[in-house]
Protein backbone atom coordinates (compact mmCIF):
# COMPACT_ATOMS: atom_id res chain seq x y z
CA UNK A 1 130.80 61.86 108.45
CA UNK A 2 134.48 62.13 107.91
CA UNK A 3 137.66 59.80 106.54
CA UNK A 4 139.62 58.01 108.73
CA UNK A 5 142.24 60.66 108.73
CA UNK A 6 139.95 63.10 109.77
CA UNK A 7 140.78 65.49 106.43
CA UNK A 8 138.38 64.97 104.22
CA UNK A 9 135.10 64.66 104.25
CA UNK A 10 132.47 62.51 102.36
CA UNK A 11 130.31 64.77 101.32
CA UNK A 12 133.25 67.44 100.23
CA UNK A 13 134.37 64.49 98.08
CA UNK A 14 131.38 64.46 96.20
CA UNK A 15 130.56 67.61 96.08
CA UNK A 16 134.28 68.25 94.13
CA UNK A 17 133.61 65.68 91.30
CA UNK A 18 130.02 66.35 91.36
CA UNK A 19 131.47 69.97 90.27
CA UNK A 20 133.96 68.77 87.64
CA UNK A 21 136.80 68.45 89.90
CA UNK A 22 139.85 66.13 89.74
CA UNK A 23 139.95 63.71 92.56
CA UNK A 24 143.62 63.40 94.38
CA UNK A 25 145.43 60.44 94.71
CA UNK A 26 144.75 60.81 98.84
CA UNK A 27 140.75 61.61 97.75
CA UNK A 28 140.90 58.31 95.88
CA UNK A 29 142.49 56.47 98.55
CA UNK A 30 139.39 57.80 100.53
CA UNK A 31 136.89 57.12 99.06
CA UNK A 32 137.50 53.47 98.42
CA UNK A 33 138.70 52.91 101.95
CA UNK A 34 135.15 54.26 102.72
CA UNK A 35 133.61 51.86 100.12
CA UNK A 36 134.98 48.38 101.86
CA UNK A 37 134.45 50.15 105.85
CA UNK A 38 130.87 50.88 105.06
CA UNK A 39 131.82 54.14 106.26
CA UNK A 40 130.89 55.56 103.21
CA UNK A 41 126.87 54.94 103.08
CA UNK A 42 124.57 53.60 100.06
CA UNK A 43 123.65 56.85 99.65
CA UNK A 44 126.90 58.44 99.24
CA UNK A 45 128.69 55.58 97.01
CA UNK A 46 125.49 56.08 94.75
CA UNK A 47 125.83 59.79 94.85
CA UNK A 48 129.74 59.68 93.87
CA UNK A 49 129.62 56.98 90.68
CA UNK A 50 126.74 59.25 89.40
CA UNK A 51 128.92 62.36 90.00
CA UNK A 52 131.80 60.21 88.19
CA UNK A 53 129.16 58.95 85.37
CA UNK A 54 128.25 63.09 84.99
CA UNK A 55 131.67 64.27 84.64
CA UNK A 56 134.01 61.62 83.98
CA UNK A 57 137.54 60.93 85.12
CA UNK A 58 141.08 61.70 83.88
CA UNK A 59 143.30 58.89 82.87
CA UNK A 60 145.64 59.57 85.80
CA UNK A 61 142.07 59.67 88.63
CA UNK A 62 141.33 56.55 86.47
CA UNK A 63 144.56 54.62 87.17
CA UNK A 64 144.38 55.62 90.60
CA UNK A 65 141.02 54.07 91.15
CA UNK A 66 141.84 51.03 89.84
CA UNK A 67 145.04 50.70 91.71
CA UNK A 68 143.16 50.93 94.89
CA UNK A 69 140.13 48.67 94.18
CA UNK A 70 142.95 45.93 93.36
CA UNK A 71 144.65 46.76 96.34
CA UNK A 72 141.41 46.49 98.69
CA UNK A 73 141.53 42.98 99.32
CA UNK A 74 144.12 39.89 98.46
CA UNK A 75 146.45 39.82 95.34
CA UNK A 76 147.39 36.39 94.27
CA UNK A 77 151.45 36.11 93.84
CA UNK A 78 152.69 33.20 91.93
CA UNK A 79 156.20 32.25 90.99
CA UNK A 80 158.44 34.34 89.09
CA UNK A 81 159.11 31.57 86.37
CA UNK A 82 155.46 31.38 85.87
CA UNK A 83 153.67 33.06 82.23
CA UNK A 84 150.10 33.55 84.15
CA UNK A 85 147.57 34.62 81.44
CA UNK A 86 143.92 35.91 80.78
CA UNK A 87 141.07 36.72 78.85
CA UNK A 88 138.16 39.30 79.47
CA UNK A 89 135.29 39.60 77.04
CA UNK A 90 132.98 42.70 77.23
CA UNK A 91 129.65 39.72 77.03
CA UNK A 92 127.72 39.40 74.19
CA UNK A 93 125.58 35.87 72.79
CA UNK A 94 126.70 32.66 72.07
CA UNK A 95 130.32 33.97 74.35
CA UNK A 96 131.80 30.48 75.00
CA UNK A 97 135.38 31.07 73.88
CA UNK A 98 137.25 30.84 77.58
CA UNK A 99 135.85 27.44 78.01
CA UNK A 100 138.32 25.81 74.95
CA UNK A 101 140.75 28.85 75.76
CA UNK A 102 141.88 28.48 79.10
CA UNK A 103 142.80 24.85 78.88
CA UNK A 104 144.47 25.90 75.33
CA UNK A 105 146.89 27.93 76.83
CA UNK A 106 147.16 25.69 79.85
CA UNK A 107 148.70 23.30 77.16
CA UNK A 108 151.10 25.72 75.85
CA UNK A 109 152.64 26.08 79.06
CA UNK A 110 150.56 29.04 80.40
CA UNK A 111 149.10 29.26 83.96
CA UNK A 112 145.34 30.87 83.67
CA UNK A 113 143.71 31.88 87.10
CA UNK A 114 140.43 33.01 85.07
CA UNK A 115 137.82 34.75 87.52
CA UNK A 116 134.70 35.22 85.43
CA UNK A 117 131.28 36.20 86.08
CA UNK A 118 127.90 35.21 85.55
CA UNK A 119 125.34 36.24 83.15
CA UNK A 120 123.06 39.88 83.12
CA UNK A 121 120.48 40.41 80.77
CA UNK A 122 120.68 39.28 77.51
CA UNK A 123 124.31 38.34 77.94
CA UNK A 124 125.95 34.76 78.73
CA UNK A 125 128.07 34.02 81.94
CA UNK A 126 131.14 31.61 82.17
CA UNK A 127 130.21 30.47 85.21
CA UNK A 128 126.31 29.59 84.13
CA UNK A 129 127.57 27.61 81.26
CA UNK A 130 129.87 25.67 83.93
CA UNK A 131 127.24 24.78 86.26
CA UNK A 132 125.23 23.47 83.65
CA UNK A 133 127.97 20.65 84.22
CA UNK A 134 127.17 17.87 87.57
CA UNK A 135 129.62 19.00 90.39
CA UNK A 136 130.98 21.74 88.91
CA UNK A 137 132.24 24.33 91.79
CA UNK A 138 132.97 27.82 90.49
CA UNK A 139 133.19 29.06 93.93
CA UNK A 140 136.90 27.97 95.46
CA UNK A 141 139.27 29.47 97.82
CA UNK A 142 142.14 31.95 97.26
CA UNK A 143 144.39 28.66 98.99
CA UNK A 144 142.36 25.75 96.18
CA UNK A 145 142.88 28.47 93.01
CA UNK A 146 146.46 28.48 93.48
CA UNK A 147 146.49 24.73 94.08
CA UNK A 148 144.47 23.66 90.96
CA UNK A 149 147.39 26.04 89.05
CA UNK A 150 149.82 23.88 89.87
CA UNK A 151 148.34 20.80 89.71
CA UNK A 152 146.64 21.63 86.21
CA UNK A 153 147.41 24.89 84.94
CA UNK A 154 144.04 26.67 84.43
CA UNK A 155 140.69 27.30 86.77
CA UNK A 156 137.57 29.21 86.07
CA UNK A 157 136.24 30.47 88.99
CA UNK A 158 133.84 33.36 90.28
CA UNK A 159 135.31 36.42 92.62
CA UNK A 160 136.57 35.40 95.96
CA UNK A 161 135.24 36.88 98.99
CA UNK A 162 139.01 38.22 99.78
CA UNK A 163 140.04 39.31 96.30
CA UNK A 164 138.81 43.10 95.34
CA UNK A 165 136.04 43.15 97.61
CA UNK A 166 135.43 47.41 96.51
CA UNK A 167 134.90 46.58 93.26
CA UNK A 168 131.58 44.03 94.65
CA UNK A 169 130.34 47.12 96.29
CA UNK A 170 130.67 49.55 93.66
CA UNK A 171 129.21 46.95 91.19
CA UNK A 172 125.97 46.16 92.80
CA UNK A 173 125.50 49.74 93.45
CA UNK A 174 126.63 50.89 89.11
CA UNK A 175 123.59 47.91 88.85
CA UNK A 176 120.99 49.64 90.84
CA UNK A 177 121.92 53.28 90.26
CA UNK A 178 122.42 53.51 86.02
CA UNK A 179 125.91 53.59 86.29
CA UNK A 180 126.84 50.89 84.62
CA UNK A 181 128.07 52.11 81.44
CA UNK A 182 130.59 54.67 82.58
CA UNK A 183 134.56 54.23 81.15
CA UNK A 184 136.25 55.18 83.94
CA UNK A 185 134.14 52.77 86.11
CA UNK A 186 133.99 49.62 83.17
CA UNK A 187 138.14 50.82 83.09
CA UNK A 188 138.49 50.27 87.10
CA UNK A 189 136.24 47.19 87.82
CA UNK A 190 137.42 45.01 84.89
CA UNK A 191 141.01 45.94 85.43
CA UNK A 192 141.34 45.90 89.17
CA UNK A 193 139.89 41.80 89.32
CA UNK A 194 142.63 41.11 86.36
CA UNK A 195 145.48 42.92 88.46
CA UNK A 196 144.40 41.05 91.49
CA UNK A 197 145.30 38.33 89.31
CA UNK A 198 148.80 39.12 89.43
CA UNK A 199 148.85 38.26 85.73
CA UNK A 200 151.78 38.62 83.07
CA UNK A 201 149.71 39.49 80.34
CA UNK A 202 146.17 39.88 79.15
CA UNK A 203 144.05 40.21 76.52
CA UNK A 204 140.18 41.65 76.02
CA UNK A 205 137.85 41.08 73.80
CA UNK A 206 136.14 44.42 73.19
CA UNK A 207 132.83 43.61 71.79
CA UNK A 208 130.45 46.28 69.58
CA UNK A 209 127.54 46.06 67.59
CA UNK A 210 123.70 44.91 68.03
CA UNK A 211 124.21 42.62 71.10
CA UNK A 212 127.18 44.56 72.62
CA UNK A 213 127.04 47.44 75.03
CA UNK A 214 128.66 49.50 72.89
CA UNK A 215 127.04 49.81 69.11
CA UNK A 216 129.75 51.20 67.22
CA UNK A 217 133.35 50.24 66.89
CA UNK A 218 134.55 53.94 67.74
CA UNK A 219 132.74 53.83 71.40
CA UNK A 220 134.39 49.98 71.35
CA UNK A 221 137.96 51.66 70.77
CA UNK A 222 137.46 54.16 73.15
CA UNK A 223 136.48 51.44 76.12
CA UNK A 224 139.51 49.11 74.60
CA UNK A 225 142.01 51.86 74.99
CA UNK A 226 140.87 52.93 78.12
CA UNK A 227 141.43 49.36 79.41
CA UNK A 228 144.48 48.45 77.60
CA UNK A 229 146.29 51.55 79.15
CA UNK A 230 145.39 51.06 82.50
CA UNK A 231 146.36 47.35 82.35
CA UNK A 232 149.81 48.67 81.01
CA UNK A 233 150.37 51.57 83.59
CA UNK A 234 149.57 48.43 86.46
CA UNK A 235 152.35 46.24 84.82
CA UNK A 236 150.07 43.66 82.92
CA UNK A 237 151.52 43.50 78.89
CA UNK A 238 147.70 44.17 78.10
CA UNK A 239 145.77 44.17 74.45
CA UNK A 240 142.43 44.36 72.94
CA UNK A 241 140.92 42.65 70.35
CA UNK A 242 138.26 44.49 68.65
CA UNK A 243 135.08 42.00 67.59
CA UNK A 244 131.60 41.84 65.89
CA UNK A 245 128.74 40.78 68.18
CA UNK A 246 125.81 41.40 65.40
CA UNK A 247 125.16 37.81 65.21
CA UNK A 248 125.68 34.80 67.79
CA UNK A 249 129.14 33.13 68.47
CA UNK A 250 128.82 29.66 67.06
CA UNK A 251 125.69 27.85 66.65
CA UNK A 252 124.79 27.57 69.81
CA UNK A 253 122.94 30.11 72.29
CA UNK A 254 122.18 29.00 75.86
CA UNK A 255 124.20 27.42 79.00
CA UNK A 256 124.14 23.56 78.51
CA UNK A 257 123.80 23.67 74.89
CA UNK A 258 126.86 26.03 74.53
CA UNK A 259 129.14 23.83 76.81
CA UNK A 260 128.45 20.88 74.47
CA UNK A 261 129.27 23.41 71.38
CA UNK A 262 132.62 24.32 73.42
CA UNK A 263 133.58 20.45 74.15
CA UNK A 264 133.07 20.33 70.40
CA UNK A 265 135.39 23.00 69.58
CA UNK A 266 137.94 20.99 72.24
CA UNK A 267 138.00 18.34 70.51
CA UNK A 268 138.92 19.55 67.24
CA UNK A 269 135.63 20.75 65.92
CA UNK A 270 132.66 22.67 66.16
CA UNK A 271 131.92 26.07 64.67
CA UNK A 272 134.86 27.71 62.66
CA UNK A 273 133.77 31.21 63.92
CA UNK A 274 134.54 30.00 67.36
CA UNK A 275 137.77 28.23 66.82
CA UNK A 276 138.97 31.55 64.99
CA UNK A 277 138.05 33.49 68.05
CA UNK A 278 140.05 31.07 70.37
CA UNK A 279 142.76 30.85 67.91
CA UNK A 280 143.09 34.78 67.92
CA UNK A 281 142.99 35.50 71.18
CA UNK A 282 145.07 33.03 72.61
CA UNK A 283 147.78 33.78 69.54
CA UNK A 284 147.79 37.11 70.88
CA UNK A 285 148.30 35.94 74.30
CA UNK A 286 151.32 33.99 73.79
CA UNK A 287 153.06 36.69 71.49
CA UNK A 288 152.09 39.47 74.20
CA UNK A 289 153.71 37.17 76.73
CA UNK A 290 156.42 34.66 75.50
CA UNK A 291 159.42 36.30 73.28
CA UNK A 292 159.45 33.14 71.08
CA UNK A 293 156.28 33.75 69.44
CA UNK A 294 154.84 35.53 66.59
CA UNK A 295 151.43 36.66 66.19
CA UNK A 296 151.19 33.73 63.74
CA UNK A 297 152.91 30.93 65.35
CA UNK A 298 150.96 31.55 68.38
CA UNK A 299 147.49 31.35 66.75
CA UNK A 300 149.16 27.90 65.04
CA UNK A 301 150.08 26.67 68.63
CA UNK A 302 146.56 27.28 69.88
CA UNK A 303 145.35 25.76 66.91
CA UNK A 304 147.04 22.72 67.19
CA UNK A 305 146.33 21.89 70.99
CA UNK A 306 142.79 22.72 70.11
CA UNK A 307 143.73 19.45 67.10
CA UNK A 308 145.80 17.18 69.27
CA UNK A 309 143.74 16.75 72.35
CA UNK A 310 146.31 18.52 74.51
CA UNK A 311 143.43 21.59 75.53
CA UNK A 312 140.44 18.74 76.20
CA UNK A 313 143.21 17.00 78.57
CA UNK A 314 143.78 20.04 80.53
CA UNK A 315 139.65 20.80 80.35
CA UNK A 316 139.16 17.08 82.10
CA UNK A 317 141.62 17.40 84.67
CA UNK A 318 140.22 21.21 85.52
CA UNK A 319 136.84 19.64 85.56
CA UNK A 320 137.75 16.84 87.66
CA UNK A 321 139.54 19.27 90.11
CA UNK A 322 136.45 21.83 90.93
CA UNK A 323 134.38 18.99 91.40
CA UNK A 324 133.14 16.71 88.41
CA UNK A 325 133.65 13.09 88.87
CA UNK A 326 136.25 11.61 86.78
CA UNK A 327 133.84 9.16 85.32
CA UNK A 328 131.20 12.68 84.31
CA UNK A 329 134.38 13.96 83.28
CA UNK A 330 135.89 11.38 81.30
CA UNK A 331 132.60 10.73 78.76
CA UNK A 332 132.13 14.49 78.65
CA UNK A 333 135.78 14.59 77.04
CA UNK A 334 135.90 11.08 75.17
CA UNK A 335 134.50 10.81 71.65
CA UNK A 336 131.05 10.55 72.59
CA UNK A 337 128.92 13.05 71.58
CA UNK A 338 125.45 12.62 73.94
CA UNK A 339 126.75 15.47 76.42
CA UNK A 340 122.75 15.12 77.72
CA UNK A 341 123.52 12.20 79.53
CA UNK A 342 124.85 14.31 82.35
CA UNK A 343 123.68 17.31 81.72
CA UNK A 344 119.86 18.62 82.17
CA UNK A 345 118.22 18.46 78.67
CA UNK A 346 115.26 20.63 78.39
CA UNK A 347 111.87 18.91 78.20
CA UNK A 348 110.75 20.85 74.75
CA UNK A 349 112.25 21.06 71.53
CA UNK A 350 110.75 23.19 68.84
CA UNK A 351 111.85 23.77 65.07
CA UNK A 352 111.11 26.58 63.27
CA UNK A 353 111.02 26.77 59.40
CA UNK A 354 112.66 29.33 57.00
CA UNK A 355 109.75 31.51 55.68
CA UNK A 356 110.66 31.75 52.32
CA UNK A 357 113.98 30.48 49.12
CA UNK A 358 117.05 32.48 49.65
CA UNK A 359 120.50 32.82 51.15
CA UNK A 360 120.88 33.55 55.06
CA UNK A 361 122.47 37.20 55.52
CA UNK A 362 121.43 37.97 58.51
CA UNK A 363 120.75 36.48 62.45
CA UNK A 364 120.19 38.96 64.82
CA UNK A 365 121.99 37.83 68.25
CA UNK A 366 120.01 39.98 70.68
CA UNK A 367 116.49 39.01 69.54
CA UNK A 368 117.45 35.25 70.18
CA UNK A 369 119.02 36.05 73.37
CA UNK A 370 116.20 38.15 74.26
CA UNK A 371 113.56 35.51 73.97
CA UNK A 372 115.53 33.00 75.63
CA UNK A 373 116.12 35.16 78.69
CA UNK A 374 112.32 35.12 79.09
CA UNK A 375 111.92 31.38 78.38
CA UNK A 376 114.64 31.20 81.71
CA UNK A 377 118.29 31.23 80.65
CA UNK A 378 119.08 34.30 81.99
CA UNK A 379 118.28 36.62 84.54
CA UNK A 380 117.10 40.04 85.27
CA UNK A 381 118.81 40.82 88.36
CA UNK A 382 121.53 39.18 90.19
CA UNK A 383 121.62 36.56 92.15
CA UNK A 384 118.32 35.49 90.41
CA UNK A 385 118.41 31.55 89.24
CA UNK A 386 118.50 30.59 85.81
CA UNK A 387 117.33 27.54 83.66
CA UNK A 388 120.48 26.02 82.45
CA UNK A 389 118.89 23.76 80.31
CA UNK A 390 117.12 26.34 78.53
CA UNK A 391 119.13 27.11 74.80
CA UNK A 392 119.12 27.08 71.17
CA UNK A 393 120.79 25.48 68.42
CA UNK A 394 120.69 27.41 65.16
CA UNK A 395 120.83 24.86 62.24
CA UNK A 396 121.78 27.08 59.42
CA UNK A 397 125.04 28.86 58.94
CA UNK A 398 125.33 32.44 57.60
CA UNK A 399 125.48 32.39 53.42
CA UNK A 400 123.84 29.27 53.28
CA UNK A 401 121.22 28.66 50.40
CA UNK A 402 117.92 27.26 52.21
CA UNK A 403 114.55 26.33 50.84
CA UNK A 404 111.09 27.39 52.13
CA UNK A 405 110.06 25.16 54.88
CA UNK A 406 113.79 24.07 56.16
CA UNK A 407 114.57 23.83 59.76
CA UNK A 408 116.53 27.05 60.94
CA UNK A 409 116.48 26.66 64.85
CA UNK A 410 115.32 24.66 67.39
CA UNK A 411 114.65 26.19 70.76
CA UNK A 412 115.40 23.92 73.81
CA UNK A 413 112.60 24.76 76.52
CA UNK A 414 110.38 24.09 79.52
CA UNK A 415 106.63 24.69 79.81
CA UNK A 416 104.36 26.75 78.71
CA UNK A 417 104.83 26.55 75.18
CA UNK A 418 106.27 29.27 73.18
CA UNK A 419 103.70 32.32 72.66
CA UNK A 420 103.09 33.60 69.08
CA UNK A 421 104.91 36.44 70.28
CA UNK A 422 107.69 34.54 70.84
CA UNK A 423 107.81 32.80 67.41
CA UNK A 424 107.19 35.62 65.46
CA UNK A 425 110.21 37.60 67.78
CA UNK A 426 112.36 34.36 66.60
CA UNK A 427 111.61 34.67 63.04
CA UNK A 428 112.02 38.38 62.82
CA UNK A 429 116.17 37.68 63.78
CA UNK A 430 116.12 35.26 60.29
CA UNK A 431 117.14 37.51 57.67
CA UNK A 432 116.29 36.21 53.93
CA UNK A 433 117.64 37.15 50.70
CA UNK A 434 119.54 37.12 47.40
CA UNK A 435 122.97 35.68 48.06
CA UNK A 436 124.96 38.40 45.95
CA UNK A 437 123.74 40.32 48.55
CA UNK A 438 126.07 38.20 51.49
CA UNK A 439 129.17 39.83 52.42
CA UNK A 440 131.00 37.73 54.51
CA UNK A 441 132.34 39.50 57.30
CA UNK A 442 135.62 38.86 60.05
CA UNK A 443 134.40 38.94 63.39
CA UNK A 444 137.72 40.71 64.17
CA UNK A 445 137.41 43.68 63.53
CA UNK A 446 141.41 45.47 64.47
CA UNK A 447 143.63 45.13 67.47
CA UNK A 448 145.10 47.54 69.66
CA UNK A 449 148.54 46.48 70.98
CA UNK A 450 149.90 46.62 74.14
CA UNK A 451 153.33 48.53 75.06
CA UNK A 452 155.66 45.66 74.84
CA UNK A 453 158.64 47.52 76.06
């Protein structure tokens, strides 16, 4: 079968990068033009991103291909007054920094049209966590996104049908074909939803370690300045911060469970590691994006609507405007502290106990998340449902002295009871020791600035 303009065909396409050729601008064009006509078949697209995974892309075929996925659908414009703002993290466990974040920013003035995603594997997605909440709707159109802006000043939402609808394609078909883990790919989808966003500036949060996709913080810096120059070359001011993900964000590991950890950290509390995180990223936001800002003041600013009760205002009227009644969303933000009143508690509880004296050094993220996935909170394969209520709270905090026989975690669950298996995989993520063998470790780990000519 051939293009549209009759010049190239499919198979010719493939065939070039499949040989370590470099795609044209016009080839490009092609190609995704074929992706969101369905003239190119399942077949073919498969064929191609395993072609691209084989032999990579230039920076230039890179740019390209994000440029045109953004372009295949709807591009939100906003005013020209407007600082519009956002956040990508690479996943990882315990992830529920854009909850606090978006209505942060929101309260320093910031509009934040954050399209998220949902959760794959042993990772965490915005939108789970969300609909753990009654009457949350994550699923609003292009005309209610731009509404709730105004009227608020943040939204978490999933992907429109109208907004880069090539980069929906592609993805399910990276998902079934092993493509997944390809830069120039990562580079294009990630990119091309945040340019449809017609944002001034953005930031990602480039995760490595155990429970990242990439292990190592070179690979990390590789996929972070990949991004970060394509979301430059499109006109975003864009930056990375470079983070741990060894052991959970937080405390808390699950949807519900970390929504309640999240209203914490709104309200001026919660887990230190996860205020840092918000604090960071945001600070980095308003410097990249608002000339009277330093790195410092803005990480102060974030801090302090975080303190004040400015960021939980913002999260109540966002809730209240995708869909939670004002009286849900009123005791979820007032100084209450029972979040299970309106949200799905999970029928089990189980402790378990530290096995022996000694300081905490380690807790291994992915061997919680992985057990929890199989008790229900995540899924396998898109589109599958999830247990929201399904989570765990881990009662110790790293560096702590505990004593044999102490509570460490308690797993939130629904029948059948947890297997041996299962306990022993939980206990083998507890990590037991002498203390003056703790090193306390920053989860940041370095930055990589954007071009902020």
């Amino acid at each position: 079968m051939s293009s549209n303009n009759n010049t190239i065909s499919f198979p010719e396409l493939i065939k070039l990068k499949r040989d370590g050729g470099e795609l044209s601008p016009a080839e490009i064009h092609t190609f995704v033009q074929g992706v969101i006509s369905g003239d190119f078949q399942q077949s073919q697209i498969g064929a191609m991103l395993m072609a691209i995974w084989q032999k990579n892309m230039t920076d230039e075929e890179t740019l390209v291909l994000t440029r045109e996925m953004m372009n295949s659908g709807e591009t939100l414009k906003w005013p020209e007054e407007w600082i519009v703002v956002d956040k990508h993290s690479t996943g990882g466990v315990g992830d529920k920094v854009s909850l606090p974040l978006a209505p942060a920013l929101a309260a320093c003035g910031c509009k934040v049209p954050m399209i998220s995603g949902r959760g794959l594997a042993h990772t965490g997605g915005t939108l789970d966590k969300l609909e753990s909440i009654p009457g949350f709707n994550v699923n609003q159109s292009v005309e209610r996104v731009e509404q709730i802006i105004r009227d608020v000043g943040c939204c978490i939402v999933g992907q429109t049908e109208s907004l880069v609808p090539a980069d929906r394609v592609l993805y399910a078909t990276r998902d079934a074909t092993s493509t997944v883990d390809c830069l120039p790919l990562i580079t294009s989808s990630i990119i091309s939803k945040k340019g449809a966003e017609g944002l001034s500036a953005l930031v990602l949060d480039v995760k490595f370690g155990r429970a990242a996709l990439y292990k190592d913080l070179d690979s990390a810096r590789d996929l972070a300045q990949s991004l970060v120059t394509a979301g430059n070359m499109l006109g975003m001011k864009t930056g990375a911060v470079l983070t741990r993900m060894d052991c959970p964000i937080g405390q808390s590991i699950g949807n519900a469970v970390e929504v309640c950890e999240a209203l914490e950290c709104l309200k001026g509390r919660g887990p230190d590691d996860l205020r840092e995180l918000v604090t960071i990223l945001g600070g980095h936001i308003l410097w990249m994006c608002d000339p009277k800002f330093t790195l410092e003041s803005g990480k102060k600013e974030i801090a302090l609507k975080l303190k004040n009760g400015e960021a939980l205002k913002k999260f109540q009227a966002m809730l209240e405007a995708q869909g939670v009644s004002e009286s849900v969303a009123r005791s979820l933000c007032s100084d209450q502290t029972d979040y299970f009143q309106h949200m799905t508690r999970a029928a089990l509880q189980t402790e378990l106990k530290v096995p022996d004296d000694g300081a905490i050094l380690d807790i291994d993220g992915l061997a919680l998340a992985e057990v929890l996935h199989k008790l229900g909170a995540g899924r396998t394969k898109s589109g599958e449902k999830i247990d929201h209520s399904v989570g765990a709270e881990i009662l110790v905090k790293m560096g702590q002295q505990v004593q044999k026989g102490e509570s460490w975690i308690r797993i939130h669950y629904n029948s059948p009871d947890l297997t041996t298996d299962q306990r022993s995989e939980l206990q083998k993520a507890l990590v037991i020791g002498s203390l003056d063998k703790y090193k306390a470790v920053s989860r940041v780990a370095e930055f990589i600035q954007p071009n902020m000519s």
